[in-house]
N, C-alpha and C. Protein backbone atom coordinates (compact mmCIF):
# COMPACT_ATOMS: atom_id res chain seq x y z
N UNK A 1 -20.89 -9.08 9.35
CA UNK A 1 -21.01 -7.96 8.43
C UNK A 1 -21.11 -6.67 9.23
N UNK A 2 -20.79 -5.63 9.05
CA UNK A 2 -20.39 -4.15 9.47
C UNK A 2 -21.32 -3.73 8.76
N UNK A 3 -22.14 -2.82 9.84
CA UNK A 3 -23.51 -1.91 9.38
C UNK A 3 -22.49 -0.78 8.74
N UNK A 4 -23.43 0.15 8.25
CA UNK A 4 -22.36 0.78 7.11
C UNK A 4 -22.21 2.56 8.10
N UNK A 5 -22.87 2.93 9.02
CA UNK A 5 -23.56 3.94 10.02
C UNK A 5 -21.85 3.86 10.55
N UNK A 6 -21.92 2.50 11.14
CA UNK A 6 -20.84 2.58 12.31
C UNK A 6 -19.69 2.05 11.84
N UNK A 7 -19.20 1.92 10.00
CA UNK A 7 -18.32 1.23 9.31
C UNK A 7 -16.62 1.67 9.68
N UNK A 8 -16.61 2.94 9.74
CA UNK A 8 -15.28 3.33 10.31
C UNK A 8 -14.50 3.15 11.63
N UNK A 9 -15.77 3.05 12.63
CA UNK A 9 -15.37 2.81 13.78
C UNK A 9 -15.00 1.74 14.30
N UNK A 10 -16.18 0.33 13.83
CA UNK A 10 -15.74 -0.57 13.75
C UNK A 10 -14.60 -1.22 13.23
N UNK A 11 -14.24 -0.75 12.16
CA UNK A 11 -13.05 -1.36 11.75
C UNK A 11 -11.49 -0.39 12.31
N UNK A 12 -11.66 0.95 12.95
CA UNK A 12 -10.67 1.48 13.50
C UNK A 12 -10.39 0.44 14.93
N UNK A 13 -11.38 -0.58 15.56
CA UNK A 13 -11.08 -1.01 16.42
C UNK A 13 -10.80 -2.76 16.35
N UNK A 14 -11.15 -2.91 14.81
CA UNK A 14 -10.51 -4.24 15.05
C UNK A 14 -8.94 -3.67 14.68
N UNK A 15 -8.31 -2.94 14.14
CA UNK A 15 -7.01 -2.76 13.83
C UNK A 15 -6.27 -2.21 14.87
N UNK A 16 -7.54 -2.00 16.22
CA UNK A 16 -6.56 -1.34 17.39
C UNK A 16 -6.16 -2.67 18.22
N UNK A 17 -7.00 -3.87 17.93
CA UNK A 17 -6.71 -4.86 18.49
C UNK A 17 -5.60 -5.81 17.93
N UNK A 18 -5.30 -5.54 16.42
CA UNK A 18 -3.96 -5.88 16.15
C UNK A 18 -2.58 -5.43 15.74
N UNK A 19 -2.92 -3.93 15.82
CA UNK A 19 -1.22 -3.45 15.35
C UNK A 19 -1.23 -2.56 16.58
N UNK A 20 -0.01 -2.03 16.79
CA UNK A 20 0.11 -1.34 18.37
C UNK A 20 0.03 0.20 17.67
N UNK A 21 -0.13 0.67 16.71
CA UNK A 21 -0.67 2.15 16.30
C UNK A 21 -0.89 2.48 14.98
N UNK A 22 -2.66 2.97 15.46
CA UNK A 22 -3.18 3.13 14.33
C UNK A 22 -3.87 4.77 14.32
N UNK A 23 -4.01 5.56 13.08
CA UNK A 23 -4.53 6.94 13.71
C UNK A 23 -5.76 7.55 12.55
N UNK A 24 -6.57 7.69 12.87
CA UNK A 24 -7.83 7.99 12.23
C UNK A 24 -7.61 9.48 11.62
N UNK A 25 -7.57 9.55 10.23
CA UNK A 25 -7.07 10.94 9.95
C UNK A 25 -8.93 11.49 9.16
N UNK A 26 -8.52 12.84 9.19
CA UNK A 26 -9.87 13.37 8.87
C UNK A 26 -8.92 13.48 7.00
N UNK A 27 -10.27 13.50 6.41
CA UNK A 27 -9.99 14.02 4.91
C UNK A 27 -11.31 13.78 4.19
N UNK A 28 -11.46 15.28 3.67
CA UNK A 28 -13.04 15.18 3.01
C UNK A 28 -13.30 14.35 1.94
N UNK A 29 -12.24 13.51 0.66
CA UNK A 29 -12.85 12.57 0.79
C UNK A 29 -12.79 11.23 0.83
N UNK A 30 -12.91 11.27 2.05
CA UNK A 30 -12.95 9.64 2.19
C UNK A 30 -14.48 9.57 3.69
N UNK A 31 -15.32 8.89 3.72
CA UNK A 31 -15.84 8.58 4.86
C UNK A 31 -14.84 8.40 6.05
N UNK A 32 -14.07 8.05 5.72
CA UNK A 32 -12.90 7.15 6.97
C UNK A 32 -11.68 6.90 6.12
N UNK A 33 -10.69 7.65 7.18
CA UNK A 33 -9.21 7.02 6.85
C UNK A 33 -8.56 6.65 7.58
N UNK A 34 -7.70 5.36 7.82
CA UNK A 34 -7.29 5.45 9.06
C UNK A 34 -5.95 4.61 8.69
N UNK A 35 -4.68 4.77 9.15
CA UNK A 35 -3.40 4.82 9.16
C UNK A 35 -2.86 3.23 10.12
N UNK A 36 -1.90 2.58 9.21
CA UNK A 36 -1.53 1.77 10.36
C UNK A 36 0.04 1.79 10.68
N UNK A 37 0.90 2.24 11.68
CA UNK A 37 1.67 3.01 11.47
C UNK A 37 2.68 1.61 11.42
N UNK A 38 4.03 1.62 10.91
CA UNK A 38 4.48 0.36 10.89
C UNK A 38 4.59 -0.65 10.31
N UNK A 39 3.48 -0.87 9.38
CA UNK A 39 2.59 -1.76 9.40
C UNK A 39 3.33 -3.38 8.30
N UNK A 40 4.59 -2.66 7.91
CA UNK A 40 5.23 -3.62 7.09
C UNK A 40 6.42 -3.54 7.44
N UNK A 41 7.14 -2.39 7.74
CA UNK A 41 8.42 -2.28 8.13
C UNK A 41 8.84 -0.49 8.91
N UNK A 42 9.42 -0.78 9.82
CA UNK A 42 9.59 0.42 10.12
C UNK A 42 9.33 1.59 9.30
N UNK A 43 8.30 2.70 9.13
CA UNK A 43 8.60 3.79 8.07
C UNK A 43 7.58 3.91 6.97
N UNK A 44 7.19 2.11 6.70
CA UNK A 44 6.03 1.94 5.88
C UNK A 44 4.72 1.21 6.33
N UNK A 45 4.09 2.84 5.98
CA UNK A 45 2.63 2.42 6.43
C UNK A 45 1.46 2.02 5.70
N UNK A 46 0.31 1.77 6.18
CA UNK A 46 -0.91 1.46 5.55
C UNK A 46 -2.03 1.80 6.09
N UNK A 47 -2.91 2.22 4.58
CA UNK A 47 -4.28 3.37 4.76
C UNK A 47 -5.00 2.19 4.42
N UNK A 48 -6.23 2.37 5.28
CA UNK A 48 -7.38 1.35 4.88
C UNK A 48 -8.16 3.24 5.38
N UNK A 49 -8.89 3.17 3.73
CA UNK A 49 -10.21 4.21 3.80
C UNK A 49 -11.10 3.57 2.81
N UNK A 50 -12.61 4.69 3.20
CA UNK A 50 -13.45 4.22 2.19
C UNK A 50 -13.89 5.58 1.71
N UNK A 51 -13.61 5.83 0.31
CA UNK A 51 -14.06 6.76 -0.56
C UNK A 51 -15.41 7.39 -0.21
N UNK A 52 -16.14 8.61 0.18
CA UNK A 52 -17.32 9.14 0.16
C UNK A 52 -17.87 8.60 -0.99
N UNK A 53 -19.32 7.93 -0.81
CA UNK A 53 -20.34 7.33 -1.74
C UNK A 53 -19.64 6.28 -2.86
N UNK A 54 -18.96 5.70 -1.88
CA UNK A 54 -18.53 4.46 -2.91
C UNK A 54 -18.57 3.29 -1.65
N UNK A 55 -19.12 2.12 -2.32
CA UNK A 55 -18.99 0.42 -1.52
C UNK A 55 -17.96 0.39 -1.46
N UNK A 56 -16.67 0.19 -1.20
CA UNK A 56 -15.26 -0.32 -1.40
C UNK A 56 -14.42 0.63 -0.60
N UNK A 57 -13.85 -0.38 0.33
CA UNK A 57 -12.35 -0.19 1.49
C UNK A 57 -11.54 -0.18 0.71
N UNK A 58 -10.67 0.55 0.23
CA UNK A 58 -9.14 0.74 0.16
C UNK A 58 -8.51 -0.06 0.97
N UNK A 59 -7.05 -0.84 0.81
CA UNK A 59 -5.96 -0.79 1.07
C UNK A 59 -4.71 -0.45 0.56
N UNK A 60 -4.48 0.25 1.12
CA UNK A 60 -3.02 1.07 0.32
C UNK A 60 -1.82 1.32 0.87
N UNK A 61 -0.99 1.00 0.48
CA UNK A 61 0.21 1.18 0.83
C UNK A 61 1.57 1.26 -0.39
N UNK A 62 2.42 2.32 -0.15
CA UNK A 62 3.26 3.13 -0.80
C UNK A 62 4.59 2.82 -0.39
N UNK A 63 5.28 2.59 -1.11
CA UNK A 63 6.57 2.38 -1.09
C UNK A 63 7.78 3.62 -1.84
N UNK A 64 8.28 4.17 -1.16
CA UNK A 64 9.44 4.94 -2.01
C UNK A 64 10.18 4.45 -1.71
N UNK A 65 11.24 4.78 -3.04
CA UNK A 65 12.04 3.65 -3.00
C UNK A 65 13.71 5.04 -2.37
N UNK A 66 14.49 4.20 -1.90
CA UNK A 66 15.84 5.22 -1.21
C UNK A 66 16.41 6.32 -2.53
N UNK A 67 16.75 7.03 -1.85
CA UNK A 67 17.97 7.96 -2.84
C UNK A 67 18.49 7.39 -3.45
N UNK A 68 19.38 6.18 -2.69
CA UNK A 68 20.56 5.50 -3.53
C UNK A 68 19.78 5.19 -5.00
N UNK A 69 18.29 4.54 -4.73
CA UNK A 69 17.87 3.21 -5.81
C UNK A 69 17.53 4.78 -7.00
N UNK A 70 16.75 5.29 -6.47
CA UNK A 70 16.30 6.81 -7.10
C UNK A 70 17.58 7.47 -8.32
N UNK A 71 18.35 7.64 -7.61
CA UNK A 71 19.44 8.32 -8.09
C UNK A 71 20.27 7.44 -9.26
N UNK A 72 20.26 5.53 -9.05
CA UNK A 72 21.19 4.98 -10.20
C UNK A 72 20.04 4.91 -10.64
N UNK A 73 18.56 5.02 -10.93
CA UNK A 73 17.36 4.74 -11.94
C UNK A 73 17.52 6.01 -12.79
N UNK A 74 17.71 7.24 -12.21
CA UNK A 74 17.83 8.31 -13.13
C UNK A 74 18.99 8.30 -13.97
N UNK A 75 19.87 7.76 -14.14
CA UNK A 75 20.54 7.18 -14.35
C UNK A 75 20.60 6.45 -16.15
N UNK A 76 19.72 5.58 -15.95
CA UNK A 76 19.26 4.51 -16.80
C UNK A 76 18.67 5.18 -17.97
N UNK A 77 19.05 4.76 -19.09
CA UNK A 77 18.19 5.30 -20.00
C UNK A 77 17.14 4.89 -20.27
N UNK A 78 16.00 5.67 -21.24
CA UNK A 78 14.52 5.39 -21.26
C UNK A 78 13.98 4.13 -21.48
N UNK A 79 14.81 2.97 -22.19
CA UNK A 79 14.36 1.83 -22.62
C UNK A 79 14.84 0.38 -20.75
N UNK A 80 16.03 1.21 -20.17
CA UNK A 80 16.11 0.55 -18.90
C UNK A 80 15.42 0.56 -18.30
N UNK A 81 14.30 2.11 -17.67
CA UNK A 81 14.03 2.25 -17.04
C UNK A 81 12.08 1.40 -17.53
N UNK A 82 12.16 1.35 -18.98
CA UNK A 82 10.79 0.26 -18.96
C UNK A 82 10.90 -0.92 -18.78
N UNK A 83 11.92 -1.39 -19.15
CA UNK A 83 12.46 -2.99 -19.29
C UNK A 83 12.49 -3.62 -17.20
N UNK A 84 13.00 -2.51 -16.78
CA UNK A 84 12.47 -2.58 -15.01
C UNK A 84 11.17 -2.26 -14.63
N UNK A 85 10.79 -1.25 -14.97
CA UNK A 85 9.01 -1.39 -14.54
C UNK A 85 8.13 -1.99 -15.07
N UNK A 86 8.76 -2.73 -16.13
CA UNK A 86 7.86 -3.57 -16.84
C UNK A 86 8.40 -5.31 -15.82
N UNK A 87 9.22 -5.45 -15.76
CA UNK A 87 10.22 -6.57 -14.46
C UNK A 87 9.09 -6.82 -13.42
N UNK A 88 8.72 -4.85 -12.58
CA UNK A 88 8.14 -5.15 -11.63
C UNK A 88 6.79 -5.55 -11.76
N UNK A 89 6.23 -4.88 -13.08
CA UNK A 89 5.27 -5.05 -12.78
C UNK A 89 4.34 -6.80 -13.17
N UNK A 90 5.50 -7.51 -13.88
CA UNK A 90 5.29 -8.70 -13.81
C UNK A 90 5.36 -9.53 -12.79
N UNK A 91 6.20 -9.25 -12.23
CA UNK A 91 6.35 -9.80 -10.10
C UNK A 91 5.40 -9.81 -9.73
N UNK A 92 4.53 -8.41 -9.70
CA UNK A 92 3.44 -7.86 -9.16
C UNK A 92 1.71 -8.68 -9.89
N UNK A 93 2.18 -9.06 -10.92
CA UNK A 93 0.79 -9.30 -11.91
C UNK A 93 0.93 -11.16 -11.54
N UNK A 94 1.67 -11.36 -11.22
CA UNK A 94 2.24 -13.14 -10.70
C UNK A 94 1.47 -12.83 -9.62
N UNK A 95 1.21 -11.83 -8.60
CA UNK A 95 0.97 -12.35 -7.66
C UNK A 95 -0.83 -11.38 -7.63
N UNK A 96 -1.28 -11.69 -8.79
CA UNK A 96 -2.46 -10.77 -8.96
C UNK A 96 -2.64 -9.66 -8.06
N UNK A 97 -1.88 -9.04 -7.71
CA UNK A 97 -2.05 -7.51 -7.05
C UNK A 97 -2.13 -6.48 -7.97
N UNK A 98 -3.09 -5.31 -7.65
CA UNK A 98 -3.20 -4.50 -7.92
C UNK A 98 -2.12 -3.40 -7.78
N UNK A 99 -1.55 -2.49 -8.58
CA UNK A 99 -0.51 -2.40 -8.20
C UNK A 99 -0.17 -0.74 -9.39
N UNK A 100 0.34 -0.16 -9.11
CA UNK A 100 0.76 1.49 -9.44
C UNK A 100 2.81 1.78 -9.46
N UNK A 101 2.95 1.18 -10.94
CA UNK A 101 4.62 1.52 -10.75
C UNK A 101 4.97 3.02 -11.52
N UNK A 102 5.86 3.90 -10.68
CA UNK A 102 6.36 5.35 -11.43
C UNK A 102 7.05 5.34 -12.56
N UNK A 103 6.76 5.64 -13.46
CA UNK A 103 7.84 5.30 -14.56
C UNK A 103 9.52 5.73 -14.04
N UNK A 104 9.40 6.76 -13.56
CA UNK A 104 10.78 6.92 -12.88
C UNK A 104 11.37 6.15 -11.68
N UNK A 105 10.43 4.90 -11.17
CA UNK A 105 10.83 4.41 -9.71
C UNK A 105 10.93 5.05 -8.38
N UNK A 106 10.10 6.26 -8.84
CA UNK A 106 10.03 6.97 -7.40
C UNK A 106 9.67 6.11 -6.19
N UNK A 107 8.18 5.32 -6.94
CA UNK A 107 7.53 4.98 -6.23
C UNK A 107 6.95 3.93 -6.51
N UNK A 108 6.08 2.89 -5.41
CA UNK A 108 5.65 1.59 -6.45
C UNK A 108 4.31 1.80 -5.43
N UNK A 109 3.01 1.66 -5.58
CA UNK A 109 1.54 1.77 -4.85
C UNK A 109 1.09 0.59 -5.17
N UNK A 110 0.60 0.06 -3.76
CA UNK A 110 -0.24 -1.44 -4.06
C UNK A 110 -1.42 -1.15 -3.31
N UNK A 111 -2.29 -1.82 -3.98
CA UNK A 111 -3.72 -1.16 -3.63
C UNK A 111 -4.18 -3.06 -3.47
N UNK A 112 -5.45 -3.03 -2.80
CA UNK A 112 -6.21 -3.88 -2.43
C UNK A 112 -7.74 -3.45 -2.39
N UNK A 113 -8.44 -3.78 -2.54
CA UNK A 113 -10.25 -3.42 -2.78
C UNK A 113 -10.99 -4.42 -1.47
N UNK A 114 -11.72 -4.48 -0.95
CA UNK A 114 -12.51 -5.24 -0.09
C UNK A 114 -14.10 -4.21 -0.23
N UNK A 115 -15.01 -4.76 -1.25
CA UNK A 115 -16.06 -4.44 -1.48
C UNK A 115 -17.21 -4.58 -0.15
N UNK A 116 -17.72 -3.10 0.00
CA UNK A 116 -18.98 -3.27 1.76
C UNK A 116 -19.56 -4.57 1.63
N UNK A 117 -20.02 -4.88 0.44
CA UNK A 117 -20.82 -6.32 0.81
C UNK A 117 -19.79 -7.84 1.54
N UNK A 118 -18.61 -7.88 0.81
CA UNK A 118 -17.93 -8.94 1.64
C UNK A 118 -17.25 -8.76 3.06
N UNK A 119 -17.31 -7.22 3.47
CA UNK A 119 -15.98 -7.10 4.26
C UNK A 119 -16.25 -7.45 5.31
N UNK A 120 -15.82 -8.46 6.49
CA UNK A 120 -15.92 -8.83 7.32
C UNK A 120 -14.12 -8.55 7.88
N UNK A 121 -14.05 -8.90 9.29
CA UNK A 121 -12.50 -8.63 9.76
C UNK A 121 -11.75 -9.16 9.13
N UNK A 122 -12.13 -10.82 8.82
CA UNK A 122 -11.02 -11.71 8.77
C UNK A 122 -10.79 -11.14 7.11
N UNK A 123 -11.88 -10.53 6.46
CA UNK A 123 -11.73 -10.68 4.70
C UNK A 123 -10.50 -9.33 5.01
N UNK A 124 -10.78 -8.31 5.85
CA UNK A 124 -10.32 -7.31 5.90
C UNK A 124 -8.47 -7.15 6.47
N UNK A 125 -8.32 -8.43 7.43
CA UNK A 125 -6.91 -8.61 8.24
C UNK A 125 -6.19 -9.33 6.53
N UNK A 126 -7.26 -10.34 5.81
CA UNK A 126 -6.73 -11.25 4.76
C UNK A 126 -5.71 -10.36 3.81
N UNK A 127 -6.64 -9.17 3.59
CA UNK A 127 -6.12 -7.82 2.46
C UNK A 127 -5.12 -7.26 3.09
N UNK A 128 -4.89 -6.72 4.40
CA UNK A 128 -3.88 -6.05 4.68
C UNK A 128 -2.49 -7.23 4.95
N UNK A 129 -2.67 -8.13 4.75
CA UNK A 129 -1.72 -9.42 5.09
C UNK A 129 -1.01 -9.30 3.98
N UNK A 130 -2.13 -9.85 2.83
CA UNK A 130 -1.64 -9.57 1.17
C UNK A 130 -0.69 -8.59 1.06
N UNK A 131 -1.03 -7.17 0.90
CA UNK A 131 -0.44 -6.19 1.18
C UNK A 131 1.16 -6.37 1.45
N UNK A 132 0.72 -6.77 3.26
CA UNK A 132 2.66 -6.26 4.10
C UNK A 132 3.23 -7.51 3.00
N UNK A 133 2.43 -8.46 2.72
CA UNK A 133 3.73 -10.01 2.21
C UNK A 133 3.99 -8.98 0.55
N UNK A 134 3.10 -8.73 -0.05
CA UNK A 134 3.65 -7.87 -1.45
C UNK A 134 4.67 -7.09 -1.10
N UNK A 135 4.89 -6.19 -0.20
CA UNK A 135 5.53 -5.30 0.24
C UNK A 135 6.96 -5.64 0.34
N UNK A 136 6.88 -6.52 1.18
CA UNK A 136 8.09 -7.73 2.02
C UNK A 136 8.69 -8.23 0.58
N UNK A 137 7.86 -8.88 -0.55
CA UNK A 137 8.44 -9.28 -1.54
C UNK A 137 9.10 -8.13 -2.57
N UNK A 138 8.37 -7.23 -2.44
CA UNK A 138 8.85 -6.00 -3.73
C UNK A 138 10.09 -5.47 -3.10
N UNK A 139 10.55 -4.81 -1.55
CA UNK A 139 11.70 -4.95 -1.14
C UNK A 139 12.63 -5.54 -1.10
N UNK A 140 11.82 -7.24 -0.98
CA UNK A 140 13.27 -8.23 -1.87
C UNK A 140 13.77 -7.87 -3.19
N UNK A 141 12.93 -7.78 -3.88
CA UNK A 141 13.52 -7.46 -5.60
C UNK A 141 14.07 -6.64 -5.11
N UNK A 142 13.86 -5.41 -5.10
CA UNK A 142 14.67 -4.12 -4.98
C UNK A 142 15.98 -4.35 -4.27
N UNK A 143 16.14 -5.09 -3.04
CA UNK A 143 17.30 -5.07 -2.55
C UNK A 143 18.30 -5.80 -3.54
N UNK A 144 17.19 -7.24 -4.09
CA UNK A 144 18.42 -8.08 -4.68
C UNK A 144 18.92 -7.09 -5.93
N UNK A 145 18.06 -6.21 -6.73
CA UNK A 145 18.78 -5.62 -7.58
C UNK A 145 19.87 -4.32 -7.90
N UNK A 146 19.51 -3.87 -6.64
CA UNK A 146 20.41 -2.67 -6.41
C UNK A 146 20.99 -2.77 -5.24
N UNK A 147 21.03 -3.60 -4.32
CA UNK A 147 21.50 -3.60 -3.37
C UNK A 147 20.72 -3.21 -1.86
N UNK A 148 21.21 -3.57 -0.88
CA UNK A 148 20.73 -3.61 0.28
C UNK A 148 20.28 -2.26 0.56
N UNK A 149 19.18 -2.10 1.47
CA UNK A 149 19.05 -0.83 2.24
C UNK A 149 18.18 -1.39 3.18
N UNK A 150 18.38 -0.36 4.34
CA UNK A 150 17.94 -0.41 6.16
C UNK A 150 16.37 -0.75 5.81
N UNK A 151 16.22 0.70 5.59
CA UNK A 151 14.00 0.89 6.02
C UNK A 151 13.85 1.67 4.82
N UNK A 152 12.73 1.31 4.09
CA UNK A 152 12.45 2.30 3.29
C UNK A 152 11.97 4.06 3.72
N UNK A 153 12.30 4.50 3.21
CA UNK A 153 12.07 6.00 4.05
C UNK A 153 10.21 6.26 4.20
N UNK A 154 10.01 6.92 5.15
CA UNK A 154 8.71 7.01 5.58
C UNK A 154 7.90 7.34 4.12
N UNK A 155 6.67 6.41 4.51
CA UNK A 155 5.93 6.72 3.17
C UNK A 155 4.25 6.46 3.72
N UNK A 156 3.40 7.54 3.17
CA UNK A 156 2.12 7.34 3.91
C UNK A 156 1.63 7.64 2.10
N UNK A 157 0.81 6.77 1.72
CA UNK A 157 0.48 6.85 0.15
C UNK A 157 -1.15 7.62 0.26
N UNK A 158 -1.12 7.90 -0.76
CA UNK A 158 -2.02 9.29 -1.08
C UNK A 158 -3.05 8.94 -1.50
N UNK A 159 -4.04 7.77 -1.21
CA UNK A 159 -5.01 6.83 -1.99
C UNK A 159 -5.73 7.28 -3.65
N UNK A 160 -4.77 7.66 -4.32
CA UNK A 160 -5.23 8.07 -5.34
C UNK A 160 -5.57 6.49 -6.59
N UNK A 161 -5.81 5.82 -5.84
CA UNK A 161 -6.52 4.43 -6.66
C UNK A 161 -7.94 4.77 -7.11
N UNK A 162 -8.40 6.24 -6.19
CA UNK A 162 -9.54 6.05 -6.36
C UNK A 162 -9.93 7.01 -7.13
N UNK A 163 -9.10 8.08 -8.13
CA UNK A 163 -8.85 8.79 -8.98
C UNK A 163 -9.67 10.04 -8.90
């Protein structure tokens, strides 16, 4: 268990021991934010912070989706474009994740919770695992439905899970 004094630091250094770059950003509010750059695919990253005066680590990570996918969704008329975010967000509810779809497909946010009382490394490596494999899977849909693309374009998500 992680004393709660030294909670940021500690966990900025178990994540230095497994991803090759991670970067501690300041922001008033969060106690701790810290970035894992990479962390699913070239471009897409992941925030593990913890909200000022709240028990609970964030994990977050943001996905935008390409021009190409952007551009045939605008596209779609109003009843397409629910009949797909309603698609994803059943993918997403199969695999009990927490999860934030744009009505326009800008964007899709998957969030993860690890409450101060359980968080230990391994509970904490478990959540960000969850995470990159959601990630890995929601890019499959997307590719199989619109077609292929490289890397999703850089995306650092804005932890607004925590409203």
């Amino acid at each position: 268990m992680v004393k709660k004094k030294s909670f940021g630091i500690t966990i900025k250094k178990w994540l230095d021991e497994e991803f090759p770059k991670t970067i501690l950003t300041s922001d008033d509010q969060f106690e701790f934010s810290i970035e894992i750059e990479n962390a699913v695919v070239k471009g897409l990253n992941i925030v593990i912070s913890q909200p000022k005066e709240k028990n609970v680590v964030g994990i977050v990570c943001q996905l935008r989706l390409p021009k190409d996918v952007t551009n045939i969704v605008k596209e779609f008329t109003d009843e397409q474009k629910v009949k797909l975010t309603q698609s994803l967000h059943r993918e997403l509810l199969k695999m009990i994740q927490d999860h934030t779809v744009d009505k326009n497909l800008d964007f899709v946010l998957i969030t993860e919770r690890v409450y101060f009382d359980n968080l230990n490394r391994q509970k904490l490596m478990d959540g960000i695992t969850k995470i990159r494999n959601v990630m890995l899977y929601l890019i499959s849909l997307i590719r199989d439905k619109f077609g292929g693309f490289d890397t999703p374009p850089p995306s650092t998500p804005d932890n607004s899970m925590y409203g």
